[in-house]
N, C-alpha and C. Protein backbone atom coordinates (compact mmCIF):
# COMPACT_ATOMS: atom_id res chain seq x y z
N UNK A 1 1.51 -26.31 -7.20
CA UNK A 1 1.28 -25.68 -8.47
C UNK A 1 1.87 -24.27 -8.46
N UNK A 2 2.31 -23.90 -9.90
CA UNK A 2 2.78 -22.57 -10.02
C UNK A 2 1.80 -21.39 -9.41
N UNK A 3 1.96 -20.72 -8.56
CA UNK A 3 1.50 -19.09 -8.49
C UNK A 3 0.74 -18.40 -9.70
N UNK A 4 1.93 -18.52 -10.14
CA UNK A 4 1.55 -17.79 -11.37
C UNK A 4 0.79 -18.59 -12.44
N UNK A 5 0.63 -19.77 -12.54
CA UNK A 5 -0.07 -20.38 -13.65
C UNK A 5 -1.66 -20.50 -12.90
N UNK A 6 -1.62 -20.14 -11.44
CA UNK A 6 -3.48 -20.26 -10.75
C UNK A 6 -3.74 -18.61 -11.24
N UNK A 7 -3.07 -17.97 -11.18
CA UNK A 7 -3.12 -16.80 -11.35
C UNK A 7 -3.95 -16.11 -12.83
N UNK A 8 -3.06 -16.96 -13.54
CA UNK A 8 -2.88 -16.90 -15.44
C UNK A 8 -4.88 -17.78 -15.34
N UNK A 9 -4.76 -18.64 -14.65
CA UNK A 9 -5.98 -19.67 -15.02
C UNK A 9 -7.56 -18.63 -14.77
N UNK A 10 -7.31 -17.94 -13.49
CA UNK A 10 -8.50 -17.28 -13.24
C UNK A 10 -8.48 -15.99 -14.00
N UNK A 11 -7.30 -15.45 -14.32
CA UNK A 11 -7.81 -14.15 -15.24
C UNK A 11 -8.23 -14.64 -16.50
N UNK A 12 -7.58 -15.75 -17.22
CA UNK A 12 -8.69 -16.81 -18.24
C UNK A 12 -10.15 -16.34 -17.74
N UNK A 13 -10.09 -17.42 -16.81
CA UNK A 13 -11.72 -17.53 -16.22
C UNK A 13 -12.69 -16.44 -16.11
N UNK A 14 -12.47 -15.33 -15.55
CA UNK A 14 -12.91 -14.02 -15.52
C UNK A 14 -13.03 -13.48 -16.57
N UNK A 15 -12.33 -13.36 -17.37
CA UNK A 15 -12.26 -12.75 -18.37
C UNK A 15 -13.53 -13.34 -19.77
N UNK A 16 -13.20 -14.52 -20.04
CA UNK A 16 -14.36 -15.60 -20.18
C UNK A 16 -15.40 -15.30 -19.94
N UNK A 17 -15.48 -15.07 -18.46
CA UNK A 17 -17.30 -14.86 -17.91
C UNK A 17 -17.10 -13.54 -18.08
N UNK A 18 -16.45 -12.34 -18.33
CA UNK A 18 -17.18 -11.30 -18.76
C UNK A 18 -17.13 -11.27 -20.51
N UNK A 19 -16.97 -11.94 -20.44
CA UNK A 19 -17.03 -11.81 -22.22
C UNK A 19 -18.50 -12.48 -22.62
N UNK A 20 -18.70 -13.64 -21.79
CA UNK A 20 -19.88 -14.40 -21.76
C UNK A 20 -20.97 -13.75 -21.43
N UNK A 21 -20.97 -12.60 -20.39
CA UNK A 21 -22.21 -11.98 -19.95
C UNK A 21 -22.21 -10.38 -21.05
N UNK A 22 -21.19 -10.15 -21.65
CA UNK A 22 -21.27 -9.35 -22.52
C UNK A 22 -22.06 -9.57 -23.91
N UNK A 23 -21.39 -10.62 -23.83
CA UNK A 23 -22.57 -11.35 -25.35
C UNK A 23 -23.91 -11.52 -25.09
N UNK A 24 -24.13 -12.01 -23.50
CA UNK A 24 -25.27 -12.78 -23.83
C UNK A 24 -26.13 -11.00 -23.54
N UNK A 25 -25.35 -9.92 -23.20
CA UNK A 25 -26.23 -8.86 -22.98
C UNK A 25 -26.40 -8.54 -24.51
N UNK A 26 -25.45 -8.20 -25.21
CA UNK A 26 -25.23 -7.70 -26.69
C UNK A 26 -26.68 -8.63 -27.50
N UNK A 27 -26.87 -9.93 -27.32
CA UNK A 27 -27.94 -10.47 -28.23
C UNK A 27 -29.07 -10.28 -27.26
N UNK A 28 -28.99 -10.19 -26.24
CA UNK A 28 -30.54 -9.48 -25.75
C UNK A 28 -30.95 -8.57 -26.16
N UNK A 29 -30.34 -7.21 -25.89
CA UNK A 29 -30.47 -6.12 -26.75
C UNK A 29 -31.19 -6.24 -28.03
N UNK A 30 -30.04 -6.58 -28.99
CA UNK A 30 -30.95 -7.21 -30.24
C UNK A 30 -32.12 -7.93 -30.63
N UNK A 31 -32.08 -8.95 -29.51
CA UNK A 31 -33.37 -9.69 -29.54
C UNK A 31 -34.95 -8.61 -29.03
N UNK A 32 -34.57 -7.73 -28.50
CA UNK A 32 -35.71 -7.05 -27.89
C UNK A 32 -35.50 -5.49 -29.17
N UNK A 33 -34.73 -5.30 -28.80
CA UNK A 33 -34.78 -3.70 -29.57
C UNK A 33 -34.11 -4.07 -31.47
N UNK A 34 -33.98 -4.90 -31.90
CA UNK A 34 -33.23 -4.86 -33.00
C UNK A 34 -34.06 -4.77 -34.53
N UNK A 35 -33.79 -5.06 -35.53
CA UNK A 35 -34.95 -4.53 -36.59
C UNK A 35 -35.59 -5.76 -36.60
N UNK A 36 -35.31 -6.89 -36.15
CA UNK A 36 -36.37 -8.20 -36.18
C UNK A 36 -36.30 -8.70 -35.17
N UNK A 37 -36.56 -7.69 -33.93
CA UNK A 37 -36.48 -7.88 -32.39
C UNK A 37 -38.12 -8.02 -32.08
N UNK A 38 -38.79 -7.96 -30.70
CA UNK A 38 -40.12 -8.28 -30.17
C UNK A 38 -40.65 -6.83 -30.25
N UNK A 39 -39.68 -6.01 -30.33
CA UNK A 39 -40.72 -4.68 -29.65
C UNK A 39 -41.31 -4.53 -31.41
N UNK A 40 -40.38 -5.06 -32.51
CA UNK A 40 -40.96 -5.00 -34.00
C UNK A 40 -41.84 -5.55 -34.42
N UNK A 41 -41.80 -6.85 -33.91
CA UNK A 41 -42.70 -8.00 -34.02
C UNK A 41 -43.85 -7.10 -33.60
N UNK A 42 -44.28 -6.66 -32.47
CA UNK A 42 -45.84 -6.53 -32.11
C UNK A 42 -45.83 -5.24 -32.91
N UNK A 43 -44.95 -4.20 -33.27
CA UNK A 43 -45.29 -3.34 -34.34
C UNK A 43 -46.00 -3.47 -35.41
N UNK A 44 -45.15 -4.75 -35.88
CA UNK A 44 -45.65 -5.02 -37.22
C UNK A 44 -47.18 -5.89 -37.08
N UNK A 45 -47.31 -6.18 -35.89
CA UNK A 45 -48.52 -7.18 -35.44
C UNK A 45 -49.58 -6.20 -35.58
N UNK A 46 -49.72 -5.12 -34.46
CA UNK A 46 -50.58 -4.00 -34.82
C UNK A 46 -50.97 -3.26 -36.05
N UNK A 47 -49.83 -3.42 -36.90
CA UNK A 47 -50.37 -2.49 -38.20
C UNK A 47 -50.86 -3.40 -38.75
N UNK A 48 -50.65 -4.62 -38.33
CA UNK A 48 -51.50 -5.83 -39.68
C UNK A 48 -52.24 -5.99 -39.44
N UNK A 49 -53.07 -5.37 -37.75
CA UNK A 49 -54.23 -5.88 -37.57
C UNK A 49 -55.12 -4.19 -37.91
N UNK A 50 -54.63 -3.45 -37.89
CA UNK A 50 -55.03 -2.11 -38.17
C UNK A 50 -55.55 -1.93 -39.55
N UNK A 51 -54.44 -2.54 -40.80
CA UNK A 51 -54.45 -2.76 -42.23
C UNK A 51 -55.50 -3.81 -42.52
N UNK A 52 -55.40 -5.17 -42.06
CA UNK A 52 -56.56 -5.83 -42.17
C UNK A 52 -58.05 -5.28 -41.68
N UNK A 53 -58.22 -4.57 -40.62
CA UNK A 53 -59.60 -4.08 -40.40
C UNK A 53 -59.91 -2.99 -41.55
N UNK A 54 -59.35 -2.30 -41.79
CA UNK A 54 -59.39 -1.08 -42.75
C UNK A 54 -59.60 -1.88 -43.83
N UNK A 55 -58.84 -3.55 -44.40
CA UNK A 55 -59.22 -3.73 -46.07
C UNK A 55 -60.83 -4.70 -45.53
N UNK A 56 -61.05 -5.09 -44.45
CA UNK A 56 -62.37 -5.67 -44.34
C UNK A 56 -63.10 -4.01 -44.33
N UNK A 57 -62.86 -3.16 -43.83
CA UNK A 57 -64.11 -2.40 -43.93
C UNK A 57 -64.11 -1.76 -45.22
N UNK A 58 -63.29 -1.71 -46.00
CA UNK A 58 -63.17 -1.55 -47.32
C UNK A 58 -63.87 -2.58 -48.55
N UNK A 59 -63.70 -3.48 -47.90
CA UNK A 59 -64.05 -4.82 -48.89
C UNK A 59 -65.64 -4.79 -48.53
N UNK A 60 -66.18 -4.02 -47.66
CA UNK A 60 -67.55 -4.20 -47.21
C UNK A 60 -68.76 -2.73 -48.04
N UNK A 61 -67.86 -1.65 -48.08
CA UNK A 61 -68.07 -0.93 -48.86
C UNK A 61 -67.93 -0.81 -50.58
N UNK A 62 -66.78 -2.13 -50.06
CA UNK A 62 -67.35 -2.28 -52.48
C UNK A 62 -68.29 -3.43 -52.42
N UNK A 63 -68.64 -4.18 -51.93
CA UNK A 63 -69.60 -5.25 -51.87
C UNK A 63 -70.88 -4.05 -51.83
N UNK A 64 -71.28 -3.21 -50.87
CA UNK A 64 -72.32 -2.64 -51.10
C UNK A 64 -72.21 -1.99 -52.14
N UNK A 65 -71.54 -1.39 -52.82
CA UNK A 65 -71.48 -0.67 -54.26
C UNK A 65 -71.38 -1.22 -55.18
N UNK A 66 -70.96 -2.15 -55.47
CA UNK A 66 -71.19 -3.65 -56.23
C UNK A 66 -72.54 -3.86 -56.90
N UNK A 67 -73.37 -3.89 -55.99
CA UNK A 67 -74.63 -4.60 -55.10
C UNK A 67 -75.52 -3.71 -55.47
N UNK A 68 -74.78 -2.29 -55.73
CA UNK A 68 -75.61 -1.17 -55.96
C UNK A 68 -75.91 -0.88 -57.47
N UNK A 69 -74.58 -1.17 -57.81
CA UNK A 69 -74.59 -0.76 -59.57
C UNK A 69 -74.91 -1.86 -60.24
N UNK A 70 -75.11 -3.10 -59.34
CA UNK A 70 -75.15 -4.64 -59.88
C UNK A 70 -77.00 -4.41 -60.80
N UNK A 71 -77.53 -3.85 -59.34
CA UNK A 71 -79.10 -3.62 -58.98
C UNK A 71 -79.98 -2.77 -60.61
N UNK A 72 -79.02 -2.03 -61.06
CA UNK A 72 -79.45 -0.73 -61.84
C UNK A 72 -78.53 -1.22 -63.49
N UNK A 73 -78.38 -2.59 -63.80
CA UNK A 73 -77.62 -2.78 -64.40
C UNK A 73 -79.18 -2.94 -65.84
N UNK A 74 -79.02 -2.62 -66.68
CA UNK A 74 -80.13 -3.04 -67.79
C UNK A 74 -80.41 -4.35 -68.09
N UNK A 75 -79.51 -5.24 -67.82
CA UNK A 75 -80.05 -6.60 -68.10
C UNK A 75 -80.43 -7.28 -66.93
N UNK A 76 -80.15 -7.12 -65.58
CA UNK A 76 -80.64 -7.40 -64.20
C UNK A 76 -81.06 -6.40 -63.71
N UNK A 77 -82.20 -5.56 -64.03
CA UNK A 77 -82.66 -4.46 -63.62
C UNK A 77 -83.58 -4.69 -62.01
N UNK A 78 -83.79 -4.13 -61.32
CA UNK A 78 -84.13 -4.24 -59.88
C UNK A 78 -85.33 -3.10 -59.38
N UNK A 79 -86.51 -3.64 -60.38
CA UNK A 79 -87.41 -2.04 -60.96
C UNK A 79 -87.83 -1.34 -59.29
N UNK A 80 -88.09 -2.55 -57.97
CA UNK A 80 -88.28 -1.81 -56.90
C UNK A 80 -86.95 -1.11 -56.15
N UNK A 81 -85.87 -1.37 -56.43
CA UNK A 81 -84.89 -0.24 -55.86
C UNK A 81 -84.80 0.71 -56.94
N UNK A 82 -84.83 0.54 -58.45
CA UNK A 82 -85.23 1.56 -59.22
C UNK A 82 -85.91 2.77 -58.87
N UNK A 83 -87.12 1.99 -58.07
CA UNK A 83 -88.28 2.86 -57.96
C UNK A 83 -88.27 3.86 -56.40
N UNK A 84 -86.88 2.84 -55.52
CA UNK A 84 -86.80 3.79 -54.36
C UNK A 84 -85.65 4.52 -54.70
N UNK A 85 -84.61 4.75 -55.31
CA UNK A 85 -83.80 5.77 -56.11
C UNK A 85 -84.33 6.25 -56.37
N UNK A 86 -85.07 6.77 -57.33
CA UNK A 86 -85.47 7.47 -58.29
C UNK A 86 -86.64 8.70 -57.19
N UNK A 87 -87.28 7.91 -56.06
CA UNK A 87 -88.04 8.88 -55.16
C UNK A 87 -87.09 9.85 -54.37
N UNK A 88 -86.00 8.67 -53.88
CA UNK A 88 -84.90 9.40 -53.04
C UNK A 88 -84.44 10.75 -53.44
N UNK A 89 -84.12 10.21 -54.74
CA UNK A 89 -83.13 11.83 -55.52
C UNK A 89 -84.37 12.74 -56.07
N UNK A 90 -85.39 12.30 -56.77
CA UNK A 90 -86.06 13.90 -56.92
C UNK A 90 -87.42 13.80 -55.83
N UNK A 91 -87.39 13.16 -55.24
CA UNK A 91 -88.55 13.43 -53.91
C UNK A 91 -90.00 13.14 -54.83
N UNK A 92 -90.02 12.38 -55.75
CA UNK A 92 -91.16 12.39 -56.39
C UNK A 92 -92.23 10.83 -55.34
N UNK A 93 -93.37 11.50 -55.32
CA UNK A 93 -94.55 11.00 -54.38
C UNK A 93 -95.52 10.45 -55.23
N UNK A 94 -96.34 9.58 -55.05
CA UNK A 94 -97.58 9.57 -56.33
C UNK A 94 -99.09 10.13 -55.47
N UNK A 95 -100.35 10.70 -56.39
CA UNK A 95 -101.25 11.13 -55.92
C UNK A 95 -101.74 10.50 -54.37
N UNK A 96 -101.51 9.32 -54.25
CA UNK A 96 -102.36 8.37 -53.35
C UNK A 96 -101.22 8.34 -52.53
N UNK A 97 -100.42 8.78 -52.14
CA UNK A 97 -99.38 8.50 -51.11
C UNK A 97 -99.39 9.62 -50.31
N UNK A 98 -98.78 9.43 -48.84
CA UNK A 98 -98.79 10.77 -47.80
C UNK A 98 -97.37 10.50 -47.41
N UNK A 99 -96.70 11.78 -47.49
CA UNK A 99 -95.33 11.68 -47.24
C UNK A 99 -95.10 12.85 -45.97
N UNK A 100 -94.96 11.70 -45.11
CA UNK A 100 -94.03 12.28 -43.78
C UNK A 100 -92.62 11.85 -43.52
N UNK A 101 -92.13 14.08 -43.23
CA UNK A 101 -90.66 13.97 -42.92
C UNK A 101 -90.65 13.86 -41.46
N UNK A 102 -89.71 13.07 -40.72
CA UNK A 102 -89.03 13.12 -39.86
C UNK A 102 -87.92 13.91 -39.50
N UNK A 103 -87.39 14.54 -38.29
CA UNK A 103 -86.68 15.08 -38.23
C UNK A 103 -85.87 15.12 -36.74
């Protein structure tokens, strides 16, 4: 065989396999660091789990306020939380009661 055509065949070859290990570095890269790479993925994983706890503890605070204005509404009136509002905010006691503060 020609010299020169074993010659011609392996700088093919070489050349090939660095082109091959260049790519396959170039889409690693991407695959790990790119805008829809893994290190994004668990980014975006964390804020959804960050965002979801925040709208459950949100969704738990209008359910109690809900619940609250539901209570004091005139046509479903709720005369015993009525009646513990109404002590809460002006501290009003009746004759027959003994009121101890804690502190």
């Amino acid at each position: 065989m020609n010299k020169s055509l074993v010659l011609k065949n392996k700088f093919y070859f070489y050349l090939s396999f660095l082109f091959t290990i260049f790519l396959f570095l170039y889409l690693l890269y991407f695959l790990v660091n790119g805008d829809r790479g893994l290190l994004q993925y668990f980014n975006h994983k964390n804020n959804y789990q960050k965002f979801n706890n925040e709208y459950l503890s949100l969704k738990e605070q209008n359910s109690y306020y809900l619940d609250r204005t539901k209570r004091l509404q005139p046509n479903t009136i709720d005369l015993d939380y009525l009646d513990e509002t109404f002590r809460n905010i002006t501290g009003y006691s009746a004759e027959n009661e003994a009121v101890i503060v804690m502190e």
